[in-house]
Protein backbone atom coordinates (compact mmCIF):
# COMPACT_ATOMS: atom_id res chain seq x y z
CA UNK A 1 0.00 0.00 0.00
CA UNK A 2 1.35 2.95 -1.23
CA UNK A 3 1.70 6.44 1.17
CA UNK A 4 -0.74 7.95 -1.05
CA UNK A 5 -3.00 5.24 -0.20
CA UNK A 6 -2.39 5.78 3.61
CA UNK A 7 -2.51 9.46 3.14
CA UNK A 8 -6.60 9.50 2.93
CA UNK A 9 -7.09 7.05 5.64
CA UNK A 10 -5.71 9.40 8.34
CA UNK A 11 -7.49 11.28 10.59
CA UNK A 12 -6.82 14.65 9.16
CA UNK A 13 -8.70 12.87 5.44
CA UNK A 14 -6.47 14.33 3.55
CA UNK A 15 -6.98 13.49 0.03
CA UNK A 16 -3.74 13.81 -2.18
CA UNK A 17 -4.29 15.36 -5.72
CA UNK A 18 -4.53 12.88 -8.85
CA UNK A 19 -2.62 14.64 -12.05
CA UNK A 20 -0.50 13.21 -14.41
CA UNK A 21 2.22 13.77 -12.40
CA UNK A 22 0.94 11.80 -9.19
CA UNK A 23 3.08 8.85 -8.46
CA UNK A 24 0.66 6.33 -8.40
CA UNK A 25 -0.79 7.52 -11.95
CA UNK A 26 3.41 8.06 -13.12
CA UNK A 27 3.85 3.85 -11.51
CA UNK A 28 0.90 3.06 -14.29
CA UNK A 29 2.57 4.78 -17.08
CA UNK A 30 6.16 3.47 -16.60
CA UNK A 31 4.53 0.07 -16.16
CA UNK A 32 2.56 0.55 -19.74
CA UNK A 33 5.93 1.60 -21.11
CA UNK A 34 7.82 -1.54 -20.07
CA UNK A 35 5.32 -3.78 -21.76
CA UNK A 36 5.25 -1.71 -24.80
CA UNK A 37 8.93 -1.68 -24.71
CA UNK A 38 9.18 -5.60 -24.16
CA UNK A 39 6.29 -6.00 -26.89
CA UNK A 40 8.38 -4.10 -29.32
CA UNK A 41 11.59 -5.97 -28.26
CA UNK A 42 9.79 -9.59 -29.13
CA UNK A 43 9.59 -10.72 -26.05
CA UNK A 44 6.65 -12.89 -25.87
CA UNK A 45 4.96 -15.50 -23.70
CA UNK A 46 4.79 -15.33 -19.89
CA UNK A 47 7.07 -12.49 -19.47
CA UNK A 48 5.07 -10.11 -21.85
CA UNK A 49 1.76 -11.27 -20.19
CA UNK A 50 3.19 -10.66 -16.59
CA UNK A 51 4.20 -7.12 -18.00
CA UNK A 52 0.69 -6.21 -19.25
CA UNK A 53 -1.13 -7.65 -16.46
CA UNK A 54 0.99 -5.46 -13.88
CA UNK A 55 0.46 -2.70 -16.07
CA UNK A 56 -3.32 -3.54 -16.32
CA UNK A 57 -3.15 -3.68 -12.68
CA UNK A 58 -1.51 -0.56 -12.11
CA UNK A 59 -4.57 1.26 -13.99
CA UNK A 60 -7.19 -0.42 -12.44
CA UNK A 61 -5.81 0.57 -9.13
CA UNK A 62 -5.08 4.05 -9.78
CA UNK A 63 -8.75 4.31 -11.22
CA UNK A 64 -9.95 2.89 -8.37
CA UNK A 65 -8.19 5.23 -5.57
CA UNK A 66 -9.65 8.09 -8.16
CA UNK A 67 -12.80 6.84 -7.67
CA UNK A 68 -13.13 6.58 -4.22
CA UNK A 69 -10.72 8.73 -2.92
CA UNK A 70 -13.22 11.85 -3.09
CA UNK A 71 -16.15 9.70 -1.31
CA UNK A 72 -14.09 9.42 1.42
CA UNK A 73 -12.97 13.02 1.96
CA UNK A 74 -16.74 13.59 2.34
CA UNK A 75 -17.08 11.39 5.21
CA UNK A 76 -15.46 13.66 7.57
């Protein structure tokens, strides 16, 4: 769990901003990059697959803190 994570869970509910330049959003990206960068290097099989499921991942959970992350600021 990240800090960001953390960050909204404390009792102050702070809420870190989401940009392009958030780490958790930045984590995504690089992750997209590696498998695109693998992809385009041939690498195939498991280790391609394991890059664009972590990548995948990455997304999902980024959308995910997005998504709740202002819910939670409201239950203060």
């Amino acid at each position: 769990m990240s800090s960001e994570t953390i960050a909204y869970r404390s009792s102050s509910h702070e809420i870190p901003q989401q940009n392009p330049d958030h780490p958790m959003y930045a984590e995504a990206v690089e992750a997209m990059k590696a498998y695109h960068q693998a992809q385009a290097n041939g690498v195939t099989g498991a280790e391609l697959e394991r890059l664009h499921m972590l990548a995948e991942h990455r997304f999902h959970a980024t959308t995910d803190y997005q998504l709740r992350a202002p819910a939670i600021g409201m239950d203060s």
